[in-house]
PDB file of N, CA and C in Angstrom:
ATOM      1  N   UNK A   1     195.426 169.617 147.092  1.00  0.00           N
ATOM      2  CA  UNK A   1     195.125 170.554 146.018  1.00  0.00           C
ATOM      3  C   UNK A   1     196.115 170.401 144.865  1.00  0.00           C
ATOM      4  N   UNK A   2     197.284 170.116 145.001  1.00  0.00           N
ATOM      5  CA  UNK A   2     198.520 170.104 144.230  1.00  0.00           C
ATOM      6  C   UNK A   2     197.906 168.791 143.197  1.00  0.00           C
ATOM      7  N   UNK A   3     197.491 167.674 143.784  1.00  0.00           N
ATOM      8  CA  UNK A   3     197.271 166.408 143.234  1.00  0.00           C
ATOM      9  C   UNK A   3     196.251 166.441 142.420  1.00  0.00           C
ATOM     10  N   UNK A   4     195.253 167.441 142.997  1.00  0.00           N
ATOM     11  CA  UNK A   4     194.162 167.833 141.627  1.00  0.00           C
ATOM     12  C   UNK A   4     194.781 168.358 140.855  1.00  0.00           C
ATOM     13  N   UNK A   5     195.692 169.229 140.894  1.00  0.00           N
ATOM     14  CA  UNK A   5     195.610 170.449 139.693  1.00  0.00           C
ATOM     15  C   UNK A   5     196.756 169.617 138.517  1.00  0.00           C
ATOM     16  N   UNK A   6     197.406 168.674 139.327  1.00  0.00           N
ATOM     17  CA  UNK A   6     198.413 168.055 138.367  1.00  0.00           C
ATOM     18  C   UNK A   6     197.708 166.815 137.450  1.00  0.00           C
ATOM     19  N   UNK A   7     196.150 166.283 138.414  1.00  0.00           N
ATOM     20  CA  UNK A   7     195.739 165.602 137.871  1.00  0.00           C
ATOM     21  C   UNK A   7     194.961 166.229 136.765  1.00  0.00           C
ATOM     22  N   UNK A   8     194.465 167.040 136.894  1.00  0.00           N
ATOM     23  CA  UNK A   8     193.496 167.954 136.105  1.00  0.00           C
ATOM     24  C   UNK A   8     194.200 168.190 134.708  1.00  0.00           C
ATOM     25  N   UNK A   9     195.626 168.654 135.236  1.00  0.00           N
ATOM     26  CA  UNK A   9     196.617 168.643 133.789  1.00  0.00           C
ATOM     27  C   UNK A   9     196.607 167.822 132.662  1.00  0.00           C
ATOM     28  N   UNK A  10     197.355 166.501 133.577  1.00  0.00           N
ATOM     29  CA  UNK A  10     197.337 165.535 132.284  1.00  0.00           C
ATOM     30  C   UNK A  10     196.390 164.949 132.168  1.00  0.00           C
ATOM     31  N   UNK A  11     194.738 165.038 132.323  1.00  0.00           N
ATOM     32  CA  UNK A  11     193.485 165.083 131.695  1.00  0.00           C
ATOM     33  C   UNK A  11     193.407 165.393 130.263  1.00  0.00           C
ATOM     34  N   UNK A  12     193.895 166.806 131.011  1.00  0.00           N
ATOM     35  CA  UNK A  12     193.468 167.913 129.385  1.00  0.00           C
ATOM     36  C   UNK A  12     195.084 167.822 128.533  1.00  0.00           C
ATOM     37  N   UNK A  13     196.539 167.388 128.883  1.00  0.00           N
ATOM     38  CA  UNK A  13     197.045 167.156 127.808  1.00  0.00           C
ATOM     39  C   UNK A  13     196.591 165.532 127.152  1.00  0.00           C
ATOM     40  N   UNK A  14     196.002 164.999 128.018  1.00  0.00           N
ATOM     41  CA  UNK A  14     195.545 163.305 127.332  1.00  0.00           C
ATOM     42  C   UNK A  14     194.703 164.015 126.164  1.00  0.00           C
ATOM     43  N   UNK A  15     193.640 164.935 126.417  1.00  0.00           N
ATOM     44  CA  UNK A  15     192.353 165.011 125.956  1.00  0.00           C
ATOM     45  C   UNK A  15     192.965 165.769 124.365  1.00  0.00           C
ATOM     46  N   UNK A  16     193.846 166.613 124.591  1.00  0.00           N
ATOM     47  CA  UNK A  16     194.423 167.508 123.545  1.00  0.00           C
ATOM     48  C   UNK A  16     194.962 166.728 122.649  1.00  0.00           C
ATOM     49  N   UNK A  17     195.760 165.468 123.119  1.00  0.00           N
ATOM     50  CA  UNK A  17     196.508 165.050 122.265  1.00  0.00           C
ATOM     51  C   UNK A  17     195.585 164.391 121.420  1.00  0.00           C
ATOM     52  N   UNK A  18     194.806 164.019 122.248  1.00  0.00           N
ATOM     53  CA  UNK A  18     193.492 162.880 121.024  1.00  0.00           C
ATOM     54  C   UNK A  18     193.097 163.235 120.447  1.00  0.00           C
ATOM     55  N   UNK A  19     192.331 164.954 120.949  1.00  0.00           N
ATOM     56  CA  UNK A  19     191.857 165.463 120.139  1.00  0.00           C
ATOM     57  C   UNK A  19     192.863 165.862 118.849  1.00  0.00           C
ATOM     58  N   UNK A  20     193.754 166.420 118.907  1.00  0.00           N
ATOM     59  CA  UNK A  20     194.879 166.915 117.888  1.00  0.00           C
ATOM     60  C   UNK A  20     195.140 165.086 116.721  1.00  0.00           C
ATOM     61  N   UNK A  21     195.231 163.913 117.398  1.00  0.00           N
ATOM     62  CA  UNK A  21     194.869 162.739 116.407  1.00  0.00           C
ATOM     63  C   UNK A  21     194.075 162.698 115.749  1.00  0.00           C
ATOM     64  N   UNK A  22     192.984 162.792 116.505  1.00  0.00           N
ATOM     65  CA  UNK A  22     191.836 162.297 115.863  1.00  0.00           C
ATOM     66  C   UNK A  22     191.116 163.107 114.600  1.00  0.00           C
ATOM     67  N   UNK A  23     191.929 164.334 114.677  1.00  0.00           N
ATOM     68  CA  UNK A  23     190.993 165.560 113.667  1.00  0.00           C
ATOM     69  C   UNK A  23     191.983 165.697 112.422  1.00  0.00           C
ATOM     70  N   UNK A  24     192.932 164.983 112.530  1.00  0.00           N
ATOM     71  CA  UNK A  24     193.683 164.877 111.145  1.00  0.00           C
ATOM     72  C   UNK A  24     193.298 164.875 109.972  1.00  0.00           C
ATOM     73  N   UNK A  25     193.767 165.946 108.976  1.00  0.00           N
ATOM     74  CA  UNK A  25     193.352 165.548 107.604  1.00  0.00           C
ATOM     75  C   UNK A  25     194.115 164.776 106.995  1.00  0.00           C
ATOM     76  N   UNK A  26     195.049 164.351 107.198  1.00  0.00           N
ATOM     77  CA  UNK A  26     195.625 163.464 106.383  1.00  0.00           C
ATOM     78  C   UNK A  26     194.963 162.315 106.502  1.00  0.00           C
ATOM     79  N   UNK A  27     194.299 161.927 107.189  1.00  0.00           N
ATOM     80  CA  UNK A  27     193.529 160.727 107.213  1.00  0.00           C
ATOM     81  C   UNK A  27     192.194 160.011 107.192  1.00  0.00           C
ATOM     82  N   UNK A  28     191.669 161.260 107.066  1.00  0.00           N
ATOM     83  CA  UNK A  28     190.473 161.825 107.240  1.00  0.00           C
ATOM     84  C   UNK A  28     189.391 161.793 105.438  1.00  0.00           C
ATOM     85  N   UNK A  29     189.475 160.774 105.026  1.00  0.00           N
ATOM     86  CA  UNK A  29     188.593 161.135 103.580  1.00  0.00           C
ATOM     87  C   UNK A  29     186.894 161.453 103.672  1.00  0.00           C
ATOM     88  N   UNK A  30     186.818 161.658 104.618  1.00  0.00           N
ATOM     89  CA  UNK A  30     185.163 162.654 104.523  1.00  0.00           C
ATOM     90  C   UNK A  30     185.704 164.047 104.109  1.00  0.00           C
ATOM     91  N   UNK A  31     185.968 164.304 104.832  1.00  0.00           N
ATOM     92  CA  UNK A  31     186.473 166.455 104.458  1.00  0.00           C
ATOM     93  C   UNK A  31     187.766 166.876 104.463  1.00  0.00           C
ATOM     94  N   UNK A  32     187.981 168.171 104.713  1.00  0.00           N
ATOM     95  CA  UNK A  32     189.223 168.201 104.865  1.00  0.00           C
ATOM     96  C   UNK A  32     190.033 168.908 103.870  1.00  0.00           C
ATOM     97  N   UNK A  33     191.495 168.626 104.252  1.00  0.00           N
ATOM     98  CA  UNK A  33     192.577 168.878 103.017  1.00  0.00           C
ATOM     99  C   UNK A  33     192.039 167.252 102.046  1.00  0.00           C
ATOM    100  N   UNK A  34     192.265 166.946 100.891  1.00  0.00           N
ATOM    101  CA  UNK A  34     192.033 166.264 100.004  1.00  0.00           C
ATOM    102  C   UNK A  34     192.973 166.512  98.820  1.00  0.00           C
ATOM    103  N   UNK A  35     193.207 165.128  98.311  1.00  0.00           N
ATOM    104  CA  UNK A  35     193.866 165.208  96.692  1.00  0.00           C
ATOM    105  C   UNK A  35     192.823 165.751  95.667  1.00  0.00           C
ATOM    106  N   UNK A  36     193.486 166.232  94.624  1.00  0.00           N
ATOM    107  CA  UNK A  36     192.636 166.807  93.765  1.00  0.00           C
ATOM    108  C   UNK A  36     192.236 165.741  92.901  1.00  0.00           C
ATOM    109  N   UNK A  37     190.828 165.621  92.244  1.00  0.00           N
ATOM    110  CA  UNK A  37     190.582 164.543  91.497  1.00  0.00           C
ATOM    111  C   UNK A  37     190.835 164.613  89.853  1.00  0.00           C
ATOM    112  N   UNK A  38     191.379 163.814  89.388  1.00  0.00           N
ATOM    113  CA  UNK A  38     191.560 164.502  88.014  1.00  0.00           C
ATOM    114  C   UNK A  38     190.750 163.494  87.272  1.00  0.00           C
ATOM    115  N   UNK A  39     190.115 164.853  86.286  1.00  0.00           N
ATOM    116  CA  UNK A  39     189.158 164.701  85.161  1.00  0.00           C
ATOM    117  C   UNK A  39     189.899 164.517  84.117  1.00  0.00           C
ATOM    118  N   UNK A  40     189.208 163.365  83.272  1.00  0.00           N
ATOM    119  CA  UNK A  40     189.462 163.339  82.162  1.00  0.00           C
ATOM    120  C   UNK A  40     188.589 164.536  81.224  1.00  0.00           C
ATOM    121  N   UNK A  41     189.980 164.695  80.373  1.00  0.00           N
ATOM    122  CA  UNK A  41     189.324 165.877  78.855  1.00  0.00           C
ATOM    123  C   UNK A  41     189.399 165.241  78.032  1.00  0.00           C
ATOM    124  N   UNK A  42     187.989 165.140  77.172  1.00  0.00           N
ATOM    125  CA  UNK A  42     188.142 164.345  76.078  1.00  0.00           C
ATOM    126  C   UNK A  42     188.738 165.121  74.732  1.00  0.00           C
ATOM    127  N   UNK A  43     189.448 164.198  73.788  1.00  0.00           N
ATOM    128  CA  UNK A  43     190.772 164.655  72.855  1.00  0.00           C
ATOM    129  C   UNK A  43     189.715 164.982  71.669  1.00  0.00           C
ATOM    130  N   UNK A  44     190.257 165.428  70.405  1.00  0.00           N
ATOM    131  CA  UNK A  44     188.680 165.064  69.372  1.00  0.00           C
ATOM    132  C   UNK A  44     189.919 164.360  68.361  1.00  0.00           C
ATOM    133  N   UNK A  45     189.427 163.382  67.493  1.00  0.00           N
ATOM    134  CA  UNK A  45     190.115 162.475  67.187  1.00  0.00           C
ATOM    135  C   UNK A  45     190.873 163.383  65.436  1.00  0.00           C
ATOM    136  N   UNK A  46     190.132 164.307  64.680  1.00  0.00           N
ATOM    137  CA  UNK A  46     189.976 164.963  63.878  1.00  0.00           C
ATOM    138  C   UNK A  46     190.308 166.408  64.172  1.00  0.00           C
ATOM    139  N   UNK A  47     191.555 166.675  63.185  1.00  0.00           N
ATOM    140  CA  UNK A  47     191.386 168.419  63.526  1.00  0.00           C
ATOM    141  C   UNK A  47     190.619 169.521  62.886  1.00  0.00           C
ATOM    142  N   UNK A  48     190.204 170.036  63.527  1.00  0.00           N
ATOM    143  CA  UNK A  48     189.582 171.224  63.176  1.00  0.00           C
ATOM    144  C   UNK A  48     189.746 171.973  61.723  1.00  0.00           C
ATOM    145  N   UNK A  49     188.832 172.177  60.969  1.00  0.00           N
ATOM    146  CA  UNK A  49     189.219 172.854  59.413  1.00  0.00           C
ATOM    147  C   UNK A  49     188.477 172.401  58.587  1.00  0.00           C
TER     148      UNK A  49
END
């Protein structure tokens, strides 16, 4: 019983840790945390008046 329950353990810390890799946003460019994209504003070449 001891040998299951220890095996059973590091199952689910294997499974946690992958899971906790694999769901990263830092690496992740489908969703997520993300950089912000920057837009250009266009200038007007002439001032106003």
């Amino acid at each position: 019983m001891a040998e299951f329950l220890l095996f059973a353990g590091v199952l689910v810390l294997f499974g946690l840790a992958f899971w906790l890799t694999t769901d990263s946003d830092d690496d992740n460019p489908g969703g997520g945390l993300m950089q912000p994209s920057l837009v250009p504003i266009p200038l007007r070449s002439h001032p106003r008046g």
